[in-house]
N, C-alpha and C. Protein backbone atom coordinates (compact mmCIF):
# COMPACT_ATOMS: atom_id res chain seq x y z
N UNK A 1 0.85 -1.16 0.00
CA UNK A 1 0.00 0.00 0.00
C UNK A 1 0.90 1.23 0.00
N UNK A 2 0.62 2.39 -0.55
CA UNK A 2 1.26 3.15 -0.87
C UNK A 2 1.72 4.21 0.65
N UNK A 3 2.43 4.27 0.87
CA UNK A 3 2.51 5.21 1.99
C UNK A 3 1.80 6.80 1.96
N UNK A 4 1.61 7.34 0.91
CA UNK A 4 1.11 8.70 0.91
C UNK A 4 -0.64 8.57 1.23
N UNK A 5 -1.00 7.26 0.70
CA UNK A 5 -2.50 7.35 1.18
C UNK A 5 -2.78 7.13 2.64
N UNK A 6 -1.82 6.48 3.52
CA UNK A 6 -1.58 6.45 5.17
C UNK A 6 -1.36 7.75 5.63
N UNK A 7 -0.56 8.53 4.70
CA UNK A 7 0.09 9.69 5.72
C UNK A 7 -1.55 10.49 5.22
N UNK A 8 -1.78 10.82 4.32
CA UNK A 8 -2.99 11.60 4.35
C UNK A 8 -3.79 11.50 5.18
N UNK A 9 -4.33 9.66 5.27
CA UNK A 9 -5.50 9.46 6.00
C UNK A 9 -4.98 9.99 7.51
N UNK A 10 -3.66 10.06 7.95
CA UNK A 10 -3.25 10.45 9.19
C UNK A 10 -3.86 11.95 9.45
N UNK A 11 -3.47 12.17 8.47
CA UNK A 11 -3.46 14.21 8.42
C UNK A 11 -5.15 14.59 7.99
N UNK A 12 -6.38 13.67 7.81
CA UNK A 12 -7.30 14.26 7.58
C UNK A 12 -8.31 14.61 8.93
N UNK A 13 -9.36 15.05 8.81
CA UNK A 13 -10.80 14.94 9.84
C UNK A 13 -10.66 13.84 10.74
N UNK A 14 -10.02 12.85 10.76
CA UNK A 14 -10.04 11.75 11.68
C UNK A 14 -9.70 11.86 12.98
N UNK A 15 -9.25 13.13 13.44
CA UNK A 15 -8.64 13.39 14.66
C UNK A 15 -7.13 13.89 14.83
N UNK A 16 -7.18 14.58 15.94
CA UNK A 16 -5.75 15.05 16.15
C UNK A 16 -4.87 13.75 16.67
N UNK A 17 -3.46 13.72 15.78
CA UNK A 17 -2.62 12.28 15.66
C UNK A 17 -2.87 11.39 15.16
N UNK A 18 -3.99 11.66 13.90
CA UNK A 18 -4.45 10.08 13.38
C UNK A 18 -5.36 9.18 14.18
N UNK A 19 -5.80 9.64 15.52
CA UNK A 19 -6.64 8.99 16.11
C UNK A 19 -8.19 8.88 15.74
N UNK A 20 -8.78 8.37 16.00
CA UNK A 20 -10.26 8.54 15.82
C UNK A 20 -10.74 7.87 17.24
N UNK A 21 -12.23 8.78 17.54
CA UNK A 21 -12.58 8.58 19.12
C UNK A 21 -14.38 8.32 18.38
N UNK A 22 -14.17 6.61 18.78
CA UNK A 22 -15.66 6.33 18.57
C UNK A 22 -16.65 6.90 19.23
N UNK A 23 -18.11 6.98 18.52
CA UNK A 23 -19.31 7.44 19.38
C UNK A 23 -19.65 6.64 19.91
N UNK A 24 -19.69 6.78 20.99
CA UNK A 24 -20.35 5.71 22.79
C UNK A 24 -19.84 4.78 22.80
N UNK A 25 -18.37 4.86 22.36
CA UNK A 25 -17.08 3.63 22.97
C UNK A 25 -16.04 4.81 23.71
N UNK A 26 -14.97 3.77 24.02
CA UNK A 26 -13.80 4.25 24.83
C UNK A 26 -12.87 3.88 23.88
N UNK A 27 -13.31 3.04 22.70
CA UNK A 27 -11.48 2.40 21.52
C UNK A 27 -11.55 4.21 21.14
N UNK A 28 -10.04 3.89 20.73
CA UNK A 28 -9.75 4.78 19.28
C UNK A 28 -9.01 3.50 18.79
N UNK A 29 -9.40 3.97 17.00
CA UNK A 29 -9.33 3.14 15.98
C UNK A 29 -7.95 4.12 15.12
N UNK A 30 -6.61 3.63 14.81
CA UNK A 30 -5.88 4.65 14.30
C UNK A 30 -5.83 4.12 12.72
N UNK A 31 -4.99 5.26 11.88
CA UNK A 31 -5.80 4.89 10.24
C UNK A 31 -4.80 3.19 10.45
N UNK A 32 -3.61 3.12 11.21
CA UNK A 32 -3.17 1.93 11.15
C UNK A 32 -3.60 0.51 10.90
N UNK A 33 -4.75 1.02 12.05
CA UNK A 33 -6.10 -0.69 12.20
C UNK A 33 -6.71 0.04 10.85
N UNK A 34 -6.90 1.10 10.00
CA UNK A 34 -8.09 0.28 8.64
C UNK A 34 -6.54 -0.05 7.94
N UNK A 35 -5.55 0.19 7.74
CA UNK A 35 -4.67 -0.20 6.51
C UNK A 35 -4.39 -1.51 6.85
N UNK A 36 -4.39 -1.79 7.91
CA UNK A 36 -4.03 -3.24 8.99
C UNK A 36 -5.68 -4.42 7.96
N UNK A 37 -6.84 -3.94 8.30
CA UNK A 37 -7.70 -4.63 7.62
C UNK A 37 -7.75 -4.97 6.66
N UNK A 38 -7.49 -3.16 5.74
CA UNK A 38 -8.26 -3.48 4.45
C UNK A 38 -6.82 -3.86 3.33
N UNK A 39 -5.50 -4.33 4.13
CA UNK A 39 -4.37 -5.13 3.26
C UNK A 39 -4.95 -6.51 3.00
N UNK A 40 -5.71 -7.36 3.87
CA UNK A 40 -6.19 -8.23 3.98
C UNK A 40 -7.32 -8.87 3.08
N UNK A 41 -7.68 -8.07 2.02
CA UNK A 41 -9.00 -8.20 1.37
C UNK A 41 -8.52 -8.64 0.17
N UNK A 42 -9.20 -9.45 -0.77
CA UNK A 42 -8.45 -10.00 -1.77
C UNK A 42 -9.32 -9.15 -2.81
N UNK A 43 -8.54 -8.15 -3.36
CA UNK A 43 -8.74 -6.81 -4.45
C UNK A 43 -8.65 -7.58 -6.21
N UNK A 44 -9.45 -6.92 -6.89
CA UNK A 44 -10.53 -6.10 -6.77
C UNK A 44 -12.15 -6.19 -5.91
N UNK A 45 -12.40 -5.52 -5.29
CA UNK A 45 -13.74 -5.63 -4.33
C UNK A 45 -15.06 -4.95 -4.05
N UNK A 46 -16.25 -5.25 -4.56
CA UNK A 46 -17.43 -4.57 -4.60
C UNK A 46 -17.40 -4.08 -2.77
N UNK A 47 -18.33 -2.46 -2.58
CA UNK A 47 -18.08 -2.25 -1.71
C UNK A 47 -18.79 -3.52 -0.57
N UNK A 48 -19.95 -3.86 -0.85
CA UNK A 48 -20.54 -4.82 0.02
C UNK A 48 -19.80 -5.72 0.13
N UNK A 49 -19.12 -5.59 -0.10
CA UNK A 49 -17.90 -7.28 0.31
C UNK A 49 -17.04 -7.02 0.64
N UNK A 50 -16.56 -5.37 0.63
CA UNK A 50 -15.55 -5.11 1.84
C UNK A 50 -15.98 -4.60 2.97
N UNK A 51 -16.88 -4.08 3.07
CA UNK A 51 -18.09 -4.49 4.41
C UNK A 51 -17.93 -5.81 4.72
N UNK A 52 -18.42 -6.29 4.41
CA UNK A 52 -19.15 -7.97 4.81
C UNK A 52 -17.34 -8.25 4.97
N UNK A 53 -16.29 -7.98 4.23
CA UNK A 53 -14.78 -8.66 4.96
C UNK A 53 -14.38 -7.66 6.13
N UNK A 54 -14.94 -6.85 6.38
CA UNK A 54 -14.25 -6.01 7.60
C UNK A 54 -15.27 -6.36 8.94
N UNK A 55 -16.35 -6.56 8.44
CA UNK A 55 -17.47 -7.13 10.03
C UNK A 55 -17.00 -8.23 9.82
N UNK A 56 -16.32 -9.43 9.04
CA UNK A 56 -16.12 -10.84 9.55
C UNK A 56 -14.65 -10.77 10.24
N UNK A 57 -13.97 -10.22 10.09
CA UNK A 57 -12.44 -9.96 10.21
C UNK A 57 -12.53 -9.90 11.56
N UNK A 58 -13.87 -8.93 12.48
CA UNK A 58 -13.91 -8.63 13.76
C UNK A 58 -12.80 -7.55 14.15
N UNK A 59 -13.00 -6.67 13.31
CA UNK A 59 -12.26 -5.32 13.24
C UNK A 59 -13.78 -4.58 13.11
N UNK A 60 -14.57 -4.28 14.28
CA UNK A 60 -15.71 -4.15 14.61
C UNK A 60 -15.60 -2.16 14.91
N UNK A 61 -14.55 -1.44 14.25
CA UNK A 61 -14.37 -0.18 14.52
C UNK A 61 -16.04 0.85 13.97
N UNK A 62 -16.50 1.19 14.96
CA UNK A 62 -17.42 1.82 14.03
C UNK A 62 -17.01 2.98 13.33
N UNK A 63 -16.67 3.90 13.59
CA UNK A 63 -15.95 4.54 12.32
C UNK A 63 -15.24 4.11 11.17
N UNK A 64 -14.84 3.27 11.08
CA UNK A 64 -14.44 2.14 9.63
C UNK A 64 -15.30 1.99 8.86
N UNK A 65 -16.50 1.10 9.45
CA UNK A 65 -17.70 1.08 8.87
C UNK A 65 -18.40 2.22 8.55
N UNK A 66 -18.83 3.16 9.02
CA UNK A 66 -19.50 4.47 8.75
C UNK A 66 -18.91 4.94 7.69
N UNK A 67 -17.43 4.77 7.72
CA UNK A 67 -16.85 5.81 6.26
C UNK A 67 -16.95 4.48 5.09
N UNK A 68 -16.41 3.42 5.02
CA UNK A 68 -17.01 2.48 4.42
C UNK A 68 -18.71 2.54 3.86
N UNK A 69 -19.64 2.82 4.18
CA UNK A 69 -20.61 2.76 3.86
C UNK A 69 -20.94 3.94 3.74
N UNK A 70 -19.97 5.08 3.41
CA UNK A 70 -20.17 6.17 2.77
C UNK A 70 -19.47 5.96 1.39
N UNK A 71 -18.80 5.00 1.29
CA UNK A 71 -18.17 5.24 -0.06
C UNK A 71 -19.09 5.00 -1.35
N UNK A 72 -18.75 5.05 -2.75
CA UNK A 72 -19.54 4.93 -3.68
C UNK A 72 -19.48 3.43 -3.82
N UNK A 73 -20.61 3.37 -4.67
CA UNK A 73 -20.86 2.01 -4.93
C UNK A 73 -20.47 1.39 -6.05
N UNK A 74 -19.23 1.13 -5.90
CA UNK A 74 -18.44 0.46 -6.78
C UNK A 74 -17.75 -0.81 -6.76
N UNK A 75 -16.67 -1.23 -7.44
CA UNK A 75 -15.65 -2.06 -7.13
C UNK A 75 -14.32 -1.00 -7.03
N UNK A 76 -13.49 -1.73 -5.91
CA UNK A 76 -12.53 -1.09 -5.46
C UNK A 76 -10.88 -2.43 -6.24
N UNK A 77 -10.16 -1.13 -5.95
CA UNK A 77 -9.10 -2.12 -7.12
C UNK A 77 -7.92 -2.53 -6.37
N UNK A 78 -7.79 -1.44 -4.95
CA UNK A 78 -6.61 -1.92 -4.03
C UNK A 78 -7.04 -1.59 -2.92
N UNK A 79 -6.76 -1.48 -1.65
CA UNK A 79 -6.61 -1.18 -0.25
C UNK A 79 -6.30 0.32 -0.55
N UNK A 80 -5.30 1.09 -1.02
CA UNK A 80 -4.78 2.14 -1.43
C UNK A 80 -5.97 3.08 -2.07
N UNK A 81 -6.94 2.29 -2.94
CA UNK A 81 -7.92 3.03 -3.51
C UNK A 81 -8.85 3.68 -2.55
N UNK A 82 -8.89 2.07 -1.70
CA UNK A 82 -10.10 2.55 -0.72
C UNK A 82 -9.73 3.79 0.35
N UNK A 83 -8.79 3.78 0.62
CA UNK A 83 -8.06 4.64 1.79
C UNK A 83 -8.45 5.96 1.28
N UNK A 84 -7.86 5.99 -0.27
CA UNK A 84 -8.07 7.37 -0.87
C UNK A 84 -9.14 8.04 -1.04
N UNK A 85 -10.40 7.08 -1.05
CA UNK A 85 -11.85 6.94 -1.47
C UNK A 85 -12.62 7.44 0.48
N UNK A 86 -11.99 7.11 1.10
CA UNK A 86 -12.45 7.30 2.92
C UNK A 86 -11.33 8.29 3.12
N UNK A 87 -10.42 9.31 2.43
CA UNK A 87 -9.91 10.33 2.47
C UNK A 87 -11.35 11.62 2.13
N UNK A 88 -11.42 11.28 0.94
CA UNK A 88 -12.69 12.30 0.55
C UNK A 88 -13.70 12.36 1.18
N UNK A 89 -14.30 11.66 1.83
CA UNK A 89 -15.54 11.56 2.94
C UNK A 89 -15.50 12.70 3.51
């Protein structure tokens, strides 16, 4: 995965340090745990099936999912795409 789509997702809306602070949890989820997941997905991938691989994985972050199911409804072609694609959100 490309490193510039990590450092972005570090540097966007997600929180100060790359953190993210779930609603009505105590985790933070850093962009680390989604690049950590979504390396794992065997690309190219309709979005419902990288849903459906990130709730089976039990990488249960709700902010993952929320920006995930903001993305368009497409097929995705790398991990790198998707990152870039939950950059724009």
């Amino acid at each position: 995965m490309k490193d510039t789509a990590y450092r972005k997702l570090k540097a966007t809306e997600l929180g100060k340090g790359g953190n993210v602070m779930e609603t009505g949890s105590s985790a933070q989820a850093a962009p680390a745990e989604m690049q950590k997941v979504l390396k794992n997905v065997n690309y190219p991938v309709k979005k419902g099936e990288l849903i459906a691989h990130v709730r089976k994985s039990g990488a249960m972050n709700i902010m993952l999912l929320q920006k995930l199911g903001m993305l368009k409804d497409k097929e995705y072609a790398s991990a790198d795409e998707v990152l870039e694609a939950i950059i724009r959100i």
